[in-house]
PDB file of N, CA and C in Angstrom:
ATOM      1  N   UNK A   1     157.381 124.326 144.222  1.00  0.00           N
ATOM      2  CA  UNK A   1     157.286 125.718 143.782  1.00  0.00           C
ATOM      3  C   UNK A   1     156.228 126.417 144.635  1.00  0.00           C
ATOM      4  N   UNK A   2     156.695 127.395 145.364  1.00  0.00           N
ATOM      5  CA  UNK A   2     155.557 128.365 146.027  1.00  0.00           C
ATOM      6  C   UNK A   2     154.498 129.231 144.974  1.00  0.00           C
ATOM      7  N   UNK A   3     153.585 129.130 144.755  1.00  0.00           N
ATOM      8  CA  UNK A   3     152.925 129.558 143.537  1.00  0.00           C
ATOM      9  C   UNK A   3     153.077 130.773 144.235  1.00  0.00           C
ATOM     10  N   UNK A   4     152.911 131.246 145.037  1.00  0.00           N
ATOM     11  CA  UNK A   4     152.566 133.138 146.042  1.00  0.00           C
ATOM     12  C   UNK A   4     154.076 133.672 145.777  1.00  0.00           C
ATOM     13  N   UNK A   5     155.323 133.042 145.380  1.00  0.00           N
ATOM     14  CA  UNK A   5     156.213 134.350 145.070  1.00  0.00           C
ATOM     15  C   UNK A   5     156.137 134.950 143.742  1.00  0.00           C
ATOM     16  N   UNK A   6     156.840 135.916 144.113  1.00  0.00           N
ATOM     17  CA  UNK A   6     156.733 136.606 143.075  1.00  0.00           C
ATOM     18  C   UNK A   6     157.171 136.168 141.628  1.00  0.00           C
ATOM     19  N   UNK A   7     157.011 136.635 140.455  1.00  0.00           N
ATOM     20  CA  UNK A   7     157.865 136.121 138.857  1.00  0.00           C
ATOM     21  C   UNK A   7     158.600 137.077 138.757  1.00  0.00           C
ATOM     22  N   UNK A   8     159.981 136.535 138.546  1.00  0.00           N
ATOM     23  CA  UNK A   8     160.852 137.301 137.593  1.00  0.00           C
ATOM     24  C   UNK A   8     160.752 137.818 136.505  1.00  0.00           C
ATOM     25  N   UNK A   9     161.735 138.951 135.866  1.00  0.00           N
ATOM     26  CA  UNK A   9     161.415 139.007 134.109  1.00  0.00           C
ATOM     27  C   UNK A   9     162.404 137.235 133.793  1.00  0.00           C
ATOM     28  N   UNK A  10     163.317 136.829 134.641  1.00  0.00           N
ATOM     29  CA  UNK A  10     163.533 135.460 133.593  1.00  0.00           C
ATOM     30  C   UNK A  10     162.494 134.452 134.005  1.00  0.00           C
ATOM     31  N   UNK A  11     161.634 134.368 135.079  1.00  0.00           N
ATOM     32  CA  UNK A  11     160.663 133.577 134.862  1.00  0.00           C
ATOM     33  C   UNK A  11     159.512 133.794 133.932  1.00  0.00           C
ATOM     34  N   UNK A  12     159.370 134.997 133.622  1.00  0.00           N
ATOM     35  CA  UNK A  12     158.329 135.338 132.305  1.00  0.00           C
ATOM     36  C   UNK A  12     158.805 134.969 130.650  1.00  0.00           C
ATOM     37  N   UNK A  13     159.900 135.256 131.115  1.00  0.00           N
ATOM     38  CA  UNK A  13     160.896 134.952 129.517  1.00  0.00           C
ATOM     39  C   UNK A  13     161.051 132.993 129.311  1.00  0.00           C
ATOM     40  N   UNK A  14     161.061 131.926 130.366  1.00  0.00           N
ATOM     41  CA  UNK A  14     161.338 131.308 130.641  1.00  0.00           C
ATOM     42  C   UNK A  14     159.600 130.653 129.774  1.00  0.00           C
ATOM     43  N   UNK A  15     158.642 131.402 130.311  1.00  0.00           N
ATOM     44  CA  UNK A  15     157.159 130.564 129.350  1.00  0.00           C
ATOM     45  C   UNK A  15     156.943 131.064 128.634  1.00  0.00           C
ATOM     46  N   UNK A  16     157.266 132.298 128.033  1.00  0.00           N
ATOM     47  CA  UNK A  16     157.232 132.543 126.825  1.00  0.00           C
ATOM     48  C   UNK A  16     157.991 131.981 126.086  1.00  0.00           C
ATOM     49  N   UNK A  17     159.131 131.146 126.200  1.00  0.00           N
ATOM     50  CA  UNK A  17     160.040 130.263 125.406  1.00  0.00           C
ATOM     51  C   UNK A  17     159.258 128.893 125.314  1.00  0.00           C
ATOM     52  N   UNK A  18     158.954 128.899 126.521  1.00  0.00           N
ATOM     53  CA  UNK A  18     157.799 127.411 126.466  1.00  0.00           C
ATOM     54  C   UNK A  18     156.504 127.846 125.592  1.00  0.00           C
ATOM     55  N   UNK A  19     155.674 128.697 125.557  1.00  0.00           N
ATOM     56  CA  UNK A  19     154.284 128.985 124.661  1.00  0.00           C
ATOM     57  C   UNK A  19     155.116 128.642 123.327  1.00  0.00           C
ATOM     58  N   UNK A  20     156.422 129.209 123.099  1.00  0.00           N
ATOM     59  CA  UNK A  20     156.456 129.378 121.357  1.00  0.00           C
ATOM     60  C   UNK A  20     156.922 127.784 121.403  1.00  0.00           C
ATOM     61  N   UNK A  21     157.665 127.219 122.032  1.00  0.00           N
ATOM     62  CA  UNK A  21     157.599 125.556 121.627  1.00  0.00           C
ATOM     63  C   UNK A  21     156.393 124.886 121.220  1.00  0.00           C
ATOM     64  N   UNK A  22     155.524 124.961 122.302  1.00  0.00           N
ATOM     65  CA  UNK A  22     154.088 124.412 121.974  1.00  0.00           C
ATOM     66  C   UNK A  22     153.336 125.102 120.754  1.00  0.00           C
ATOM     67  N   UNK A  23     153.483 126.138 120.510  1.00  0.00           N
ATOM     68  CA  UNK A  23     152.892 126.813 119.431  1.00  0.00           C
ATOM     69  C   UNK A  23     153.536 126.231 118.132  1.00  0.00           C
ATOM     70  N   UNK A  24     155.123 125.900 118.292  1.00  0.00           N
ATOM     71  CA  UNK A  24     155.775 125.381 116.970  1.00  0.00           C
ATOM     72  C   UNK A  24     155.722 123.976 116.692  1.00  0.00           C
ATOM     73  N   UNK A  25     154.866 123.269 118.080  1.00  0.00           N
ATOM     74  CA  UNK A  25     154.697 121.747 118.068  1.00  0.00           C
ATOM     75  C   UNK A  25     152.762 121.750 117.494  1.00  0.00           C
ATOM     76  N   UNK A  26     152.276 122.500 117.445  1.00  0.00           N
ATOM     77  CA  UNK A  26     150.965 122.809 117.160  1.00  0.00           C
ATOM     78  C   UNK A  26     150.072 122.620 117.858  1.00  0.00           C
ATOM     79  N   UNK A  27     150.198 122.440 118.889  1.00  0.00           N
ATOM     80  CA  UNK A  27     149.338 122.695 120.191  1.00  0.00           C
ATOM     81  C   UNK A  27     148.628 124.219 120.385  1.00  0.00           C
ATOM     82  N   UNK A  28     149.389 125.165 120.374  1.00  0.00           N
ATOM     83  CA  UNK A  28     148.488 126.376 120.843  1.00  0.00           C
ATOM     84  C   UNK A  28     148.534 126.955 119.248  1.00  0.00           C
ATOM     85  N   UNK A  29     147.136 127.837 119.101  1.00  0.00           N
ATOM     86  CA  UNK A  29     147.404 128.526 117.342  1.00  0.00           C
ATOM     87  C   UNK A  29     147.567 129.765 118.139  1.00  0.00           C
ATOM     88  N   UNK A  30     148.161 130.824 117.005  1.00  0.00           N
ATOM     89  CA  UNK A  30     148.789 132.193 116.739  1.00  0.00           C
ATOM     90  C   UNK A  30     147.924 132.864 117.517  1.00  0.00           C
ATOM     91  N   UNK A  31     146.409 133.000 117.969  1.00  0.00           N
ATOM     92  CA  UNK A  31     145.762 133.934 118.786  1.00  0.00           C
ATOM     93  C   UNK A  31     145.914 133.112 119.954  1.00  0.00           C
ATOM     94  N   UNK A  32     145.732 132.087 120.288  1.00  0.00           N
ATOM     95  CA  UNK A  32     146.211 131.814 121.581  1.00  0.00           C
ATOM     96  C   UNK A  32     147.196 132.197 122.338  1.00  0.00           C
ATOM     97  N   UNK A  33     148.160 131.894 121.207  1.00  0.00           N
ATOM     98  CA  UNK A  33     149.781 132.443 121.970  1.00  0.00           C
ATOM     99  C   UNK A  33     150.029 133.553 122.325  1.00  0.00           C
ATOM    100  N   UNK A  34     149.328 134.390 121.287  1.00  0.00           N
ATOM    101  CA  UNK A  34     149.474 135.984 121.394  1.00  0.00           C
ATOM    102  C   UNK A  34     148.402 136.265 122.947  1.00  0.00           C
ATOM    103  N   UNK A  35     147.601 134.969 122.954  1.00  0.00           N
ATOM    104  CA  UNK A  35     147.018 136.050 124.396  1.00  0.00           C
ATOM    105  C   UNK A  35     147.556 135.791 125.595  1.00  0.00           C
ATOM    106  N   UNK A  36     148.456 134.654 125.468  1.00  0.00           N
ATOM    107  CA  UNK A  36     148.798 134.095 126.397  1.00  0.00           C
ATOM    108  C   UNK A  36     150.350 134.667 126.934  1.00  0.00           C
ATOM    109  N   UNK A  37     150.799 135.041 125.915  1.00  0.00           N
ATOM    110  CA  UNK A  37     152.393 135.975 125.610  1.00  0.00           C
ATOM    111  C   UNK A  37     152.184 137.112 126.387  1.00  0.00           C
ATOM    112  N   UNK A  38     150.513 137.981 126.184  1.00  0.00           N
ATOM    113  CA  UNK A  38     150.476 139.011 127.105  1.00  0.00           C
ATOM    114  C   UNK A  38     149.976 139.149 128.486  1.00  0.00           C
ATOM    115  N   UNK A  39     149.359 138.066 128.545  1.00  0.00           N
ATOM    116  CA  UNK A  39     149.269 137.555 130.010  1.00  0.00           C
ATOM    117  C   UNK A  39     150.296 137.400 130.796  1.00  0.00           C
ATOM    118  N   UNK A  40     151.587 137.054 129.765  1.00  0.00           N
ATOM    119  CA  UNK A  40     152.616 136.118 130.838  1.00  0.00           C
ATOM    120  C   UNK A  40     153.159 137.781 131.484  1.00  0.00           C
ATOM    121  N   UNK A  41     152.942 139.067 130.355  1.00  0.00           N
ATOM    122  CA  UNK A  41     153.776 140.478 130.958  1.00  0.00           C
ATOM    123  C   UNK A  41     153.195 140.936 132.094  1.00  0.00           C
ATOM    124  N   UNK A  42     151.578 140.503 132.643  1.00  0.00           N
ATOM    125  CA  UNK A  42     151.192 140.845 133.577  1.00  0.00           C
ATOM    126  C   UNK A  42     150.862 140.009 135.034  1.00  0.00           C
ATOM    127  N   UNK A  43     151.118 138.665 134.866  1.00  0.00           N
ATOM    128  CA  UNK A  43     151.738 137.830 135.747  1.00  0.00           C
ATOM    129  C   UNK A  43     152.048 138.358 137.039  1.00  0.00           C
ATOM    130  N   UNK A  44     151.768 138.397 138.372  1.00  0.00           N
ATOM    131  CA  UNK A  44     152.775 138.679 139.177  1.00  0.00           C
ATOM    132  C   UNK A  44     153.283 137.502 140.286  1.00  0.00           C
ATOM    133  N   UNK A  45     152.760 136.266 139.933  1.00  0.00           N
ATOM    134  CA  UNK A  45     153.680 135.483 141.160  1.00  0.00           C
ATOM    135  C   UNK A  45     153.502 133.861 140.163  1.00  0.00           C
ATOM    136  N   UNK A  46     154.600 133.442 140.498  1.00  0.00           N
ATOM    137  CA  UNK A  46     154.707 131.855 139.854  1.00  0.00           C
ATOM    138  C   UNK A  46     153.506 131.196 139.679  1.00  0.00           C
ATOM    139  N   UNK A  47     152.679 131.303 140.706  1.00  0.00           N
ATOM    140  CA  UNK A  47     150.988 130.412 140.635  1.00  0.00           C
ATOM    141  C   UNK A  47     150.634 131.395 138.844  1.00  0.00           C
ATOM    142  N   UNK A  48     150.519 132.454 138.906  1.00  0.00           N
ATOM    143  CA  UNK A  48     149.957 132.966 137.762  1.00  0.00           C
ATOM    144  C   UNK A  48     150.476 132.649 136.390  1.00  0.00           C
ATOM    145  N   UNK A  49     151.530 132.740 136.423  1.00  0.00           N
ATOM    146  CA  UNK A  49     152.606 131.759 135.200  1.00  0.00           C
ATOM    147  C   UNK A  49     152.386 130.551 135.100  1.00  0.00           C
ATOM    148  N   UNK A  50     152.126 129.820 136.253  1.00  0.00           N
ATOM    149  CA  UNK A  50     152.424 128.262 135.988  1.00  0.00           C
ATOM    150  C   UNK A  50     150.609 128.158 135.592  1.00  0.00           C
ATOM    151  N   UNK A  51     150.162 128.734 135.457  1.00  0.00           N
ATOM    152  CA  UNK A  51     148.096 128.481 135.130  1.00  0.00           C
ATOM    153  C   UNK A  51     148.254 129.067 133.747  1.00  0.00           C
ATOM    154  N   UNK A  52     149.102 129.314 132.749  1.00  0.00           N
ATOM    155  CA  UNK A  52     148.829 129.944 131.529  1.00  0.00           C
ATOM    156  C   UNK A  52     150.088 128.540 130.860  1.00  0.00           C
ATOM    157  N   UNK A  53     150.185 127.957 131.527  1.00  0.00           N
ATOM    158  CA  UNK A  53     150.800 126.538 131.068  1.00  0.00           C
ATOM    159  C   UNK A  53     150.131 125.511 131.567  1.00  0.00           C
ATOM    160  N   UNK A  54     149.312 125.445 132.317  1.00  0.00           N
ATOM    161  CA  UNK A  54     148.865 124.289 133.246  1.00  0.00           C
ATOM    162  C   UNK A  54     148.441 123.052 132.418  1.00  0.00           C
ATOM    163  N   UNK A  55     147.623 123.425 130.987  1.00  0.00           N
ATOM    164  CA  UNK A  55     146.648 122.483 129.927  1.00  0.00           C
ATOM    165  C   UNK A  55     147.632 122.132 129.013  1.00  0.00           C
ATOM    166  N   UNK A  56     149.084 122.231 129.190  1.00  0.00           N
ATOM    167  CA  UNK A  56     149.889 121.923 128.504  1.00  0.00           C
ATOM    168  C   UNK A  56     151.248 121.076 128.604  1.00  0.00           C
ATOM    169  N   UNK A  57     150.983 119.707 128.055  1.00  0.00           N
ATOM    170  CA  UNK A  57     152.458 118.630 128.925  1.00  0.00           C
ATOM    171  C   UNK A  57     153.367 119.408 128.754  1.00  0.00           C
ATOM    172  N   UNK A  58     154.082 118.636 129.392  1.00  0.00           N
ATOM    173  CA  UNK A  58     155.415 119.046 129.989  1.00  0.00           C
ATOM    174  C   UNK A  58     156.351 118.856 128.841  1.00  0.00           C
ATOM    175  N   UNK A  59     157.251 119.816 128.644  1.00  0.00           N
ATOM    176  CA  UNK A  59     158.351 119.796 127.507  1.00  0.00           C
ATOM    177  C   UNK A  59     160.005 118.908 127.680  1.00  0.00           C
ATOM    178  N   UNK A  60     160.152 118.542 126.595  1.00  0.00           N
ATOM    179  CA  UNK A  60     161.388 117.574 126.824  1.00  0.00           C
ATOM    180  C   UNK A  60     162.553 118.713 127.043  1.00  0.00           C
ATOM    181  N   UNK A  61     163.645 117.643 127.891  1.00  0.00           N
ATOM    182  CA  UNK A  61     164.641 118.952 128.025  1.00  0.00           C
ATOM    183  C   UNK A  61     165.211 119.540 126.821  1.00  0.00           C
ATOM    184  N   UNK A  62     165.160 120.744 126.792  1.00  0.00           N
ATOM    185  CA  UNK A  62     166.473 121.547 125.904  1.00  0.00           C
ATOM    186  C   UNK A  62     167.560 120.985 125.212  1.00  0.00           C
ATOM    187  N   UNK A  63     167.675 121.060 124.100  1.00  0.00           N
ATOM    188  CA  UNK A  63     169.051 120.283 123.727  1.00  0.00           C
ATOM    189  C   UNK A  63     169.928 121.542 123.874  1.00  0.00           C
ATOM    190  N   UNK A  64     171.053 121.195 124.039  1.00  0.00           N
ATOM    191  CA  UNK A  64     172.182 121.942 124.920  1.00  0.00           C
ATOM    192  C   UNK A  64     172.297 122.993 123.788  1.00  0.00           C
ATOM    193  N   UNK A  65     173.063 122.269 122.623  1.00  0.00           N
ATOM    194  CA  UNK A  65     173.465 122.799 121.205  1.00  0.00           C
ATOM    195  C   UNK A  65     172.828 122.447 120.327  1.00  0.00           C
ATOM    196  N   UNK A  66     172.074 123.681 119.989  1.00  0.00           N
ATOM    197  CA  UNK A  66     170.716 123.395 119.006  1.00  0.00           C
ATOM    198  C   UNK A  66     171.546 123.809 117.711  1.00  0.00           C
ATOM    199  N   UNK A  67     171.199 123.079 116.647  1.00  0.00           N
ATOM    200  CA  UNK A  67     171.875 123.229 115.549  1.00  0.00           C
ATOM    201  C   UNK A  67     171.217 124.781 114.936  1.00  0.00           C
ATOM    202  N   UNK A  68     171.788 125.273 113.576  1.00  0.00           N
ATOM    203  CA  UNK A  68     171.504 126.053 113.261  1.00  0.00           C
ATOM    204  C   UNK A  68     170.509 126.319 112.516  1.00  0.00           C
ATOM    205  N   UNK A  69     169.516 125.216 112.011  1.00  0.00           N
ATOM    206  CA  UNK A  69     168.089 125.385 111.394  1.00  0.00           C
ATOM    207  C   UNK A  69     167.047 125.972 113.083  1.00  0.00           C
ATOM    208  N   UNK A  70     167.568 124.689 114.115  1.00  0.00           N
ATOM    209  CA  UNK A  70     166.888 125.027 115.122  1.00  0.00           C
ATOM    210  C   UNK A  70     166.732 126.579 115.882  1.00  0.00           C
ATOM    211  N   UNK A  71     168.434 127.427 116.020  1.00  0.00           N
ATOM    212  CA  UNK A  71     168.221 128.737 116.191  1.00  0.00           C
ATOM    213  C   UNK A  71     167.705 129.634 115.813  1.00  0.00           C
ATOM    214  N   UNK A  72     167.103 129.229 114.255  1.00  0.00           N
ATOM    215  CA  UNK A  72     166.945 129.992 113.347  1.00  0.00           C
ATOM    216  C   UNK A  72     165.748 130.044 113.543  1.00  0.00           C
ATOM    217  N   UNK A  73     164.995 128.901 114.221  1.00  0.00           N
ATOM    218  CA  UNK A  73     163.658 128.781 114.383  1.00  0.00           C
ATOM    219  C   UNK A  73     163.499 129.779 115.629  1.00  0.00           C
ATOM    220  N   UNK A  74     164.142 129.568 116.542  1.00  0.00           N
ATOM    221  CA  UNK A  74     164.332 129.731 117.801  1.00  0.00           C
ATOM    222  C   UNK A  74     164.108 131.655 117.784  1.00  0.00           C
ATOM    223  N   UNK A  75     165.284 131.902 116.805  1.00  0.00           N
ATOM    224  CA  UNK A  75     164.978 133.718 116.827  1.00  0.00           C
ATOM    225  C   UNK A  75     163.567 134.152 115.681  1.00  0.00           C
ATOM    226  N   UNK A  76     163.383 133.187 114.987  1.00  0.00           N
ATOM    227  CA  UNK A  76     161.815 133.293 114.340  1.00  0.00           C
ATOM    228  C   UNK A  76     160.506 133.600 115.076  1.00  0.00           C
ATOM    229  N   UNK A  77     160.543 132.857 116.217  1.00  0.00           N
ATOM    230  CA  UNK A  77     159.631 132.501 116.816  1.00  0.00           C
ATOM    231  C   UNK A  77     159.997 133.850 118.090  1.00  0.00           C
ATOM    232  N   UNK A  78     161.111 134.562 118.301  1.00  0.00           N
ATOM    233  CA  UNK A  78     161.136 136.015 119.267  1.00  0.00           C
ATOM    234  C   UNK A  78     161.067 137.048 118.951  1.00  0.00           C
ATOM    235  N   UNK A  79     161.320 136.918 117.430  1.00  0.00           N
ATOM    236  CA  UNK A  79     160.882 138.047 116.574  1.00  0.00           C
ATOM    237  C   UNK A  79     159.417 138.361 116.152  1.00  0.00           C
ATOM    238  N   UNK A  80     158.509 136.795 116.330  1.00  0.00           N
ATOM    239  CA  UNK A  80     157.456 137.309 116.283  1.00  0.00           C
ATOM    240  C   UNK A  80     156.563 137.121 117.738  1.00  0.00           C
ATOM    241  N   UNK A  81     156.963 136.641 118.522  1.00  0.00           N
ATOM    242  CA  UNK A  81     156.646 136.868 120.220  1.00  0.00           C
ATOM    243  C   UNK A  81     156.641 138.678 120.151  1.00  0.00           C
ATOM    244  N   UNK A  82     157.619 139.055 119.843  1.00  0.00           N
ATOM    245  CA  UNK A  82     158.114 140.557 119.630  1.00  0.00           C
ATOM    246  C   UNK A  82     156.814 141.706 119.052  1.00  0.00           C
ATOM    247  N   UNK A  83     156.947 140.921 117.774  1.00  0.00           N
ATOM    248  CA  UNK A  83     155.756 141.666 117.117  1.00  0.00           C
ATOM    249  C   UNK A  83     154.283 141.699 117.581  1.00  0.00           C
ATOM    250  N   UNK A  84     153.900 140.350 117.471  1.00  0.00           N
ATOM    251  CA  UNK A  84     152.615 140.099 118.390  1.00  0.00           C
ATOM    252  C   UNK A  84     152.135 140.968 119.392  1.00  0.00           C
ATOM    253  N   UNK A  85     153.505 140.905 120.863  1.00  0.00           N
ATOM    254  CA  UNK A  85     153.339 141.954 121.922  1.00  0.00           C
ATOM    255  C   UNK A  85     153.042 143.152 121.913  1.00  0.00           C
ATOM    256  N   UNK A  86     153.938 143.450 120.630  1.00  0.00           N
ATOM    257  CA  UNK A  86     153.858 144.991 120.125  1.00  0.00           C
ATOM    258  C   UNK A  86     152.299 145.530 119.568  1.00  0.00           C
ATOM    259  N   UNK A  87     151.921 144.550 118.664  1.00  0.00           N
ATOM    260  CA  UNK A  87     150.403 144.880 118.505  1.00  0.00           C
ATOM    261  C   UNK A  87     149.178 145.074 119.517  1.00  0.00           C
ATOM    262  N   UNK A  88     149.481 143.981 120.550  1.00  0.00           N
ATOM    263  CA  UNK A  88     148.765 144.079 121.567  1.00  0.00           C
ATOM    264  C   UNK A  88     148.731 145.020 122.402  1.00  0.00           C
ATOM    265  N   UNK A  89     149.940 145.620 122.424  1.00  0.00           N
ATOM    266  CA  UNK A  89     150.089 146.954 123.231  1.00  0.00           C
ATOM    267  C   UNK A  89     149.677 147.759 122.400  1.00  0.00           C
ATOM    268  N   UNK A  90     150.083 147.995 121.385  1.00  0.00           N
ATOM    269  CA  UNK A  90     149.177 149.268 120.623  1.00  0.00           C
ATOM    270  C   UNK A  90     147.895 149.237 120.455  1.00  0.00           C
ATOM    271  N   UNK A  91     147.300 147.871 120.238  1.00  0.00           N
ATOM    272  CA  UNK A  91     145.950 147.917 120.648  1.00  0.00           C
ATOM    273  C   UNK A  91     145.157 148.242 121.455  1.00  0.00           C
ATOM    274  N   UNK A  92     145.530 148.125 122.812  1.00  0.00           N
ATOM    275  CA  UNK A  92     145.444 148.661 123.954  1.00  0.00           C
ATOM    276  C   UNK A  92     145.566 150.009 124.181  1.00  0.00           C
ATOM    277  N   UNK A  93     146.576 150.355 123.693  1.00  0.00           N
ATOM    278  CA  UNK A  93     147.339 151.990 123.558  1.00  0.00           C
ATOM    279  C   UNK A  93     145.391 152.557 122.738  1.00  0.00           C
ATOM    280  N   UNK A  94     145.726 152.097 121.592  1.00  0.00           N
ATOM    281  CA  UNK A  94     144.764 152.964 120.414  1.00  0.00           C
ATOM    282  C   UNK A  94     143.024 152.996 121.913  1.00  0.00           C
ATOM    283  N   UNK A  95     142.659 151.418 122.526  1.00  0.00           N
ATOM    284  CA  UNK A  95     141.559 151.699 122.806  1.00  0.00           C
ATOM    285  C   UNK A  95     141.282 152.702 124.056  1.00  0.00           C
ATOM    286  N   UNK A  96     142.497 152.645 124.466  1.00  0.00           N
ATOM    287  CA  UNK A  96     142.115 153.562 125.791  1.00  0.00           C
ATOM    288  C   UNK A  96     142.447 154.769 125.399  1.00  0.00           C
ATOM    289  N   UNK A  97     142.713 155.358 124.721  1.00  0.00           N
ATOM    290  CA  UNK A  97     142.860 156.648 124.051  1.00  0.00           C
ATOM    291  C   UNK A  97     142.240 157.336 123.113  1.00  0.00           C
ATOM    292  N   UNK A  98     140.899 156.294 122.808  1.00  0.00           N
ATOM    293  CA  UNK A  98     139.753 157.033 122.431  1.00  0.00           C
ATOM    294  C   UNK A  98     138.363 157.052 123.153  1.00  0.00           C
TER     295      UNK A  98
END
């Protein structure tokens, strides 16, 4: 991997799927993830993505067809990736605007 190219939005989407695994395996807690979720939006080349995973093993592959408790987890965990982001940006929003 050339750490100096650039990240995609699917390479950003790609560790943010990895943070919420580790977060649902209990490795990272809820403020970690959340800082690390907004790090991954400002990222600009693979080296910078792959250092907001670096302290963290490596994940087993994907099961192909995740049953339906697992999806359920799966859109749990983007709905609140979702929310999280959203706070952080408004947080941001609220401080630089006073």
């Amino acid at each position: 991997m050339d750490v100096e190219l650039r990240a995609s939005d699917d390479d950003r989407n790609r560790v943010v799927a990895a943070l919420h695994q580790h977060t649902a395996a209990g490795r990272l807690t809820l403020d970690e993830f959340s800082d690390r979720a907004g790090a991954v939006w400002t990222a600009r080349t693979l080296g910078d993505l792959a250092a907001l995973t670096r302290d963290l093993p490596a994940l087993p592959n994907p099961v192909v067809d995740a049953g339906p408790v697992e999806r359920g987890r799966q859109e749990l965990l983007m709905v609140f990736a979702a929310a999280a982001l959203t706070l952080l940006l408004l947080g941001g929003l609220l401080a630089v605007t006073r």
